[in-house]
Protein backbone atom coordinates (compact mmCIF):
# COMPACT_ATOMS: atom_id res chain seq x y z
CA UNK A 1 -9.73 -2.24 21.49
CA UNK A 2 -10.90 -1.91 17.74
CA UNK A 3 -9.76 1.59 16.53
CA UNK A 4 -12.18 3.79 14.17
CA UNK A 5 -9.36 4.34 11.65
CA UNK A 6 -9.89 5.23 7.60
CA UNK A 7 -7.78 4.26 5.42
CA UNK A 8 -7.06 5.62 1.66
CA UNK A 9 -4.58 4.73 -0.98
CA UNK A 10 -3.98 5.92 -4.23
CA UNK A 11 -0.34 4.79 -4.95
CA UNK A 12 -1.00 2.59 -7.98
CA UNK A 13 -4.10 2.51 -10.47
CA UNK A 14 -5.87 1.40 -8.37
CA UNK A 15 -7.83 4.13 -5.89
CA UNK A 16 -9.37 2.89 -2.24
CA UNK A 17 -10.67 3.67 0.92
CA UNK A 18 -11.91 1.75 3.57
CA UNK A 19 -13.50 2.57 6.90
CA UNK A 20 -12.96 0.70 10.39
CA UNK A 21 -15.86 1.20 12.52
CA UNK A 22 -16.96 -1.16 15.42
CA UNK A 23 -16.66 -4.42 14.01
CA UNK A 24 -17.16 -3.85 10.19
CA UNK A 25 -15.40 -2.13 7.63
CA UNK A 26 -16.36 -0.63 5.02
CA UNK A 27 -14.76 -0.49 1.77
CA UNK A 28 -14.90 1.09 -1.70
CA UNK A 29 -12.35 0.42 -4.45
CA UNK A 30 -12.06 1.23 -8.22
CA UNK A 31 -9.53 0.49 -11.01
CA UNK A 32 -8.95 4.52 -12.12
CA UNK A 33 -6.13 5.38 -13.65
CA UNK A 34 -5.26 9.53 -13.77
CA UNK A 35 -9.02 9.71 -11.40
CA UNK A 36 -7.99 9.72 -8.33
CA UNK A 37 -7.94 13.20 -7.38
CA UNK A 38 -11.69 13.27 -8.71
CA UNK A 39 -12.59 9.46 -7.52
CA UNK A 40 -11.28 9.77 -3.82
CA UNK A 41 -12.98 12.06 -1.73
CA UNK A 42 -16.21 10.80 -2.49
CA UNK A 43 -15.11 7.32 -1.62
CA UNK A 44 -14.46 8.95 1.65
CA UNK A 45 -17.82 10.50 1.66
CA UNK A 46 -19.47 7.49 1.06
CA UNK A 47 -18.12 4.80 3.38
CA UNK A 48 -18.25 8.10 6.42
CA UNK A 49 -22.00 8.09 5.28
CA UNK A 50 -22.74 4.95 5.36
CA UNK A 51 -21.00 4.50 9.04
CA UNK A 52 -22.93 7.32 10.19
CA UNK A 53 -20.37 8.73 11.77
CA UNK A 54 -18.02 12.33 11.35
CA UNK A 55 -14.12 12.23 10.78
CA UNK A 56 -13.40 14.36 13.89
CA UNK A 57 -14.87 10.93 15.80
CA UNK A 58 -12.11 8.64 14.23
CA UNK A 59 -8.91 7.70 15.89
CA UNK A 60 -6.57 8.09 13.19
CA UNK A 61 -6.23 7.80 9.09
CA UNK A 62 -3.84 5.60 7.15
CA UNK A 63 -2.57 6.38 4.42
CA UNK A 64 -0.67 4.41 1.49
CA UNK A 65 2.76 5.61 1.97
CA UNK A 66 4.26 3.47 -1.32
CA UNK A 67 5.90 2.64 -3.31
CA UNK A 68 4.07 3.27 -6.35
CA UNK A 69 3.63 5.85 -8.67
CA UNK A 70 5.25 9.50 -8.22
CA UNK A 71 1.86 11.39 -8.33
CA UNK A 72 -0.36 8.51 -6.84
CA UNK A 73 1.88 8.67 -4.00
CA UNK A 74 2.07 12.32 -3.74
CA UNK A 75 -2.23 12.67 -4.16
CA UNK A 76 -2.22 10.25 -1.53
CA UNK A 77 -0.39 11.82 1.15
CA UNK A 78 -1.99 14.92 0.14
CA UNK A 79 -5.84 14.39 0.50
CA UNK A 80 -5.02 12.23 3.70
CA UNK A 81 -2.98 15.45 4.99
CA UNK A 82 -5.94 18.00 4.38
CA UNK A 83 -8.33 15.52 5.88
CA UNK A 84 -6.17 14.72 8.84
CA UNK A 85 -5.73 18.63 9.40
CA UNK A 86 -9.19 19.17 8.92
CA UNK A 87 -10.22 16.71 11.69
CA UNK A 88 -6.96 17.18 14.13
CA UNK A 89 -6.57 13.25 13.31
CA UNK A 90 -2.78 11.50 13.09
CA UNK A 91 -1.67 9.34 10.55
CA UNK A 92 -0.23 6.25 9.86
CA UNK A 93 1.83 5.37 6.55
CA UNK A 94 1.57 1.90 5.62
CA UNK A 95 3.42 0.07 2.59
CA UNK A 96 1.70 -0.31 -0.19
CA UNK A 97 3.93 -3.66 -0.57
CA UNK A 98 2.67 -5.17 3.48
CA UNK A 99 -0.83 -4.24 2.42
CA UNK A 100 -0.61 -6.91 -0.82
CA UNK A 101 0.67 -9.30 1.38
CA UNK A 102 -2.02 -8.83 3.88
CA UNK A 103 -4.48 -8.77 1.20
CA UNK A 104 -2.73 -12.25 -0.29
CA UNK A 105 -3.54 -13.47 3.59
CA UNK A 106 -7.02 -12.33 3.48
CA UNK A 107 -8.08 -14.16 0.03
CA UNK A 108 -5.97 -16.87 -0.08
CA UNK A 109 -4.57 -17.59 3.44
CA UNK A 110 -1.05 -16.65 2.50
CA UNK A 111 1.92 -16.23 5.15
CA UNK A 112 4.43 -16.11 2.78
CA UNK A 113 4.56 -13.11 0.29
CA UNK A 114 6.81 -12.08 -2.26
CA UNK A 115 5.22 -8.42 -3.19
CA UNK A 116 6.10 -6.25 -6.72
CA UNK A 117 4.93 -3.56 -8.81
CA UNK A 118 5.68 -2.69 -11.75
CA UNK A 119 7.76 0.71 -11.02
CA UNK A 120 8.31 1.39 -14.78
CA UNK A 121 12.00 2.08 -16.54
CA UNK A 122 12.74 -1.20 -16.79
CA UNK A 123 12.50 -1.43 -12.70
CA UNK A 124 10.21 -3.33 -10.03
CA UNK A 125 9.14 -2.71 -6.26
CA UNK A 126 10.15 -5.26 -4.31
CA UNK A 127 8.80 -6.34 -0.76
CA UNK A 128 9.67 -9.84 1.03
CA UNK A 129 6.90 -10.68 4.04
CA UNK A 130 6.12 -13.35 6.12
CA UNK A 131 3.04 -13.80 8.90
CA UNK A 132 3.97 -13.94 12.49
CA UNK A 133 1.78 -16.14 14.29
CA UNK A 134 0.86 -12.91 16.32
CA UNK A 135 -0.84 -11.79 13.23
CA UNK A 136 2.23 -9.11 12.18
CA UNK A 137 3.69 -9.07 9.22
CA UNK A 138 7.77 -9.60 9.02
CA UNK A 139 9.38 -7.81 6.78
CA UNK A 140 12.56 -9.88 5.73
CA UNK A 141 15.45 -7.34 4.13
CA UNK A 142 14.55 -4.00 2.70
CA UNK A 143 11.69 -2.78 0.27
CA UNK A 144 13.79 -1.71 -2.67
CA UNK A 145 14.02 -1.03 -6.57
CA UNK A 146 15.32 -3.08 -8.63
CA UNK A 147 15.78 -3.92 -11.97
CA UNK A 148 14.23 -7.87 -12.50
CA UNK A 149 17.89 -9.65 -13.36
CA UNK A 150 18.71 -8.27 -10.23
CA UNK A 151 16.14 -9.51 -8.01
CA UNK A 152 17.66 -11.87 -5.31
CA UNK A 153 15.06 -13.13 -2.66
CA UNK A 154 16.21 -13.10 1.09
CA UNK A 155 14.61 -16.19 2.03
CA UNK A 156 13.60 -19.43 -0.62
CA UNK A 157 11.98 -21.60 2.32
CA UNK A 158 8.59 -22.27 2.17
CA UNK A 159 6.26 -21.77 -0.38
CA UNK A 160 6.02 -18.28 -1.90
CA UNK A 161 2.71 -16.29 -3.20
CA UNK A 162 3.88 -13.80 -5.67
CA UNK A 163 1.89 -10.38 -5.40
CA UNK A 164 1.50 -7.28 -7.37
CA UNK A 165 1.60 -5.99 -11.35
CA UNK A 166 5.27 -6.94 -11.78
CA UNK A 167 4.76 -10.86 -11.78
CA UNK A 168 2.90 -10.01 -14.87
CA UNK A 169 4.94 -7.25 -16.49
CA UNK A 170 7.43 -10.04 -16.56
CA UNK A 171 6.28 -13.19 -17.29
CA UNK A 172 9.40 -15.09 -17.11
CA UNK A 173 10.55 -13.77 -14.09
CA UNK A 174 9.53 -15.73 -11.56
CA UNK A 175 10.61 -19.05 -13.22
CA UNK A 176 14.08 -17.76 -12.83
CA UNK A 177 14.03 -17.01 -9.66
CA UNK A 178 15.21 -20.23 -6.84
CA UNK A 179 11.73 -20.16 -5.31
CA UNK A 180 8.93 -22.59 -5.17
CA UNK A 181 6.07 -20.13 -5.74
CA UNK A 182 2.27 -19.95 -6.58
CA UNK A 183 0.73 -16.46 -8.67
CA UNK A 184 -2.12 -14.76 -6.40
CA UNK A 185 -4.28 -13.02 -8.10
CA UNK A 186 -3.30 -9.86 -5.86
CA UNK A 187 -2.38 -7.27 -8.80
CA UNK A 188 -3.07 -3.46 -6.23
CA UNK A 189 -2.65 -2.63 -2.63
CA UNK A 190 -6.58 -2.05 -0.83
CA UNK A 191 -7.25 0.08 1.94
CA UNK A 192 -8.76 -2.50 3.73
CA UNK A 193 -5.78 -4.37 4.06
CA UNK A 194 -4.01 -1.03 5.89
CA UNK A 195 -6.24 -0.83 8.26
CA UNK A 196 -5.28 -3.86 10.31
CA UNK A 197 -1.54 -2.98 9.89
CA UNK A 198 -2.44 0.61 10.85
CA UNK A 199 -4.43 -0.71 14.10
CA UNK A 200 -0.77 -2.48 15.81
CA UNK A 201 0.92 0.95 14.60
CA UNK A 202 -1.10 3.23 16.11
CA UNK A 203 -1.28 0.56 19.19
CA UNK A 204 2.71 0.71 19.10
CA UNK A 205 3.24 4.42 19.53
CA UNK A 206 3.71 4.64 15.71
CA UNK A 207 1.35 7.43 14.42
CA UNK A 208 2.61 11.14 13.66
CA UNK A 209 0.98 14.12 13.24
CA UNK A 210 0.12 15.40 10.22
CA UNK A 211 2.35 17.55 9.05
CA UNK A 212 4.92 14.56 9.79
CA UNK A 213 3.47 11.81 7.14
CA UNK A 214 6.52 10.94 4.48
CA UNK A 215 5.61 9.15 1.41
CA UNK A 216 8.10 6.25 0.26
CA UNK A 217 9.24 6.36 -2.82
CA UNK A 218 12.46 4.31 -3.20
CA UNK A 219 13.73 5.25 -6.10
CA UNK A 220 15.44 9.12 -5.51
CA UNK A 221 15.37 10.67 -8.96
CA UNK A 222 13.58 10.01 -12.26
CA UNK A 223 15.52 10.71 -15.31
CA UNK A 224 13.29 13.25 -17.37
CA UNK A 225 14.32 13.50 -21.45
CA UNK A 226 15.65 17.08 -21.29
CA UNK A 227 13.81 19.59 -23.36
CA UNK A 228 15.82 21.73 -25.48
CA UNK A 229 17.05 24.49 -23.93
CA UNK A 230 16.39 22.85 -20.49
CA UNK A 231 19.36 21.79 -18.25
């Protein structure tokens, strides 16, 4: 059974949402850094238009969980939240990392991703997937935050397609690493690519209510240059 699910991610610059109904879906997606709050519900509004259907007659909404940035993350959660109350909907996270990988897949043919953003501080986002022949998407080890010297692969068989803004923040990177690789163009998560990862979720007992969603950040604290007089 095809779920009506909408997905919507604003965890890195780049701001999406993308609308399963029937057999189509229905995306809009725009490079907008510091827009989101102003860019995203209209998205919505547009692809729930253009379906001609309500949100109280979906079966759940995805959300971009992370990693990513601290305030894309947090708008995220929050616009899918008030939505989700509004309509009495659950949610699904998904990884913004799984959803490059299934995006890599769904341009390229890809099973074997190696996923990272650029997290900033000196730091990257790091995801390792590979495509079951069921369709899922394995993740091998942990997503984690690490600094690039300290980036160790879990697996260097196969060829690997290198996903995401921090192949690019450092060039040199993946030439160090013990992987035969090719550079997809993938740079940003899309919601489109959630919505087939949220469809097994929800089908596996996986979505929460609202007031349950968690964003993933990874990395626990931010050090902020004190202000004087602050401690």
């Amino acid at each position: 059974m095809t779920l009506q699910i909408l997905a919507v991610d604003t965890a890195t610059e780049n701001c999406s949402v993308a609308l399963c109904c029937g057999d189509q879906v229905i995306a809009r997606s725009e490079i907008a850094p510091r827009e989101h709050t102003t860019k995203i519900l209209p998205m919505v509004d547009e692809v729930l238009a253009e379906a001609g259907i309500a949100l109280t007659q979906l079966d759940a909404l995805a959300f971009g969980r992370g990693p990513g940035s601290f305030t894309g993350v947090r708008i995220g959660i929050g616009i899918a939240q008030g939505l989700a109350f509004g309509a009495d909907l659950p949610m699904i996270g998904v990884s913004t990392l799984e959803a490059m990988a299934a995006q890599s897949y769904r341009l390229s043919g890809a099973t074997h991703v190696l996923a990272a953003i650029d997290a900033r501080m000196g730091e990257l986002y790091v995801g390792q997937y590979q495509r079951t022949q069921t369709g899922l998407w394995q993740r091998l080890g942990q997503e984690a935050v690490v600094a690039p010297e300290a980036l160790a692969p879990e697996s260097s068989e196969g060829v690997w397609t290198l996903a995401g803004t921090g192949w690019s923040a450092y060039p040199d990177l993946a030439s160090r690493l013990a992987l035969q690789s090719v550079v997809s163009e993938v740079l940003y998560p899309q919601a489109q690519d959630m919505i087939d990862i949220a469809q097994h979720a929800y089908q596996a007992g996986d979505a929460v209510a609202a007031e349950l969603a968690s964003p993933t950040y990874l990395r626990d604290k931010v050090t902020w240059k004190k202000l004087p007089g602050r401690e």
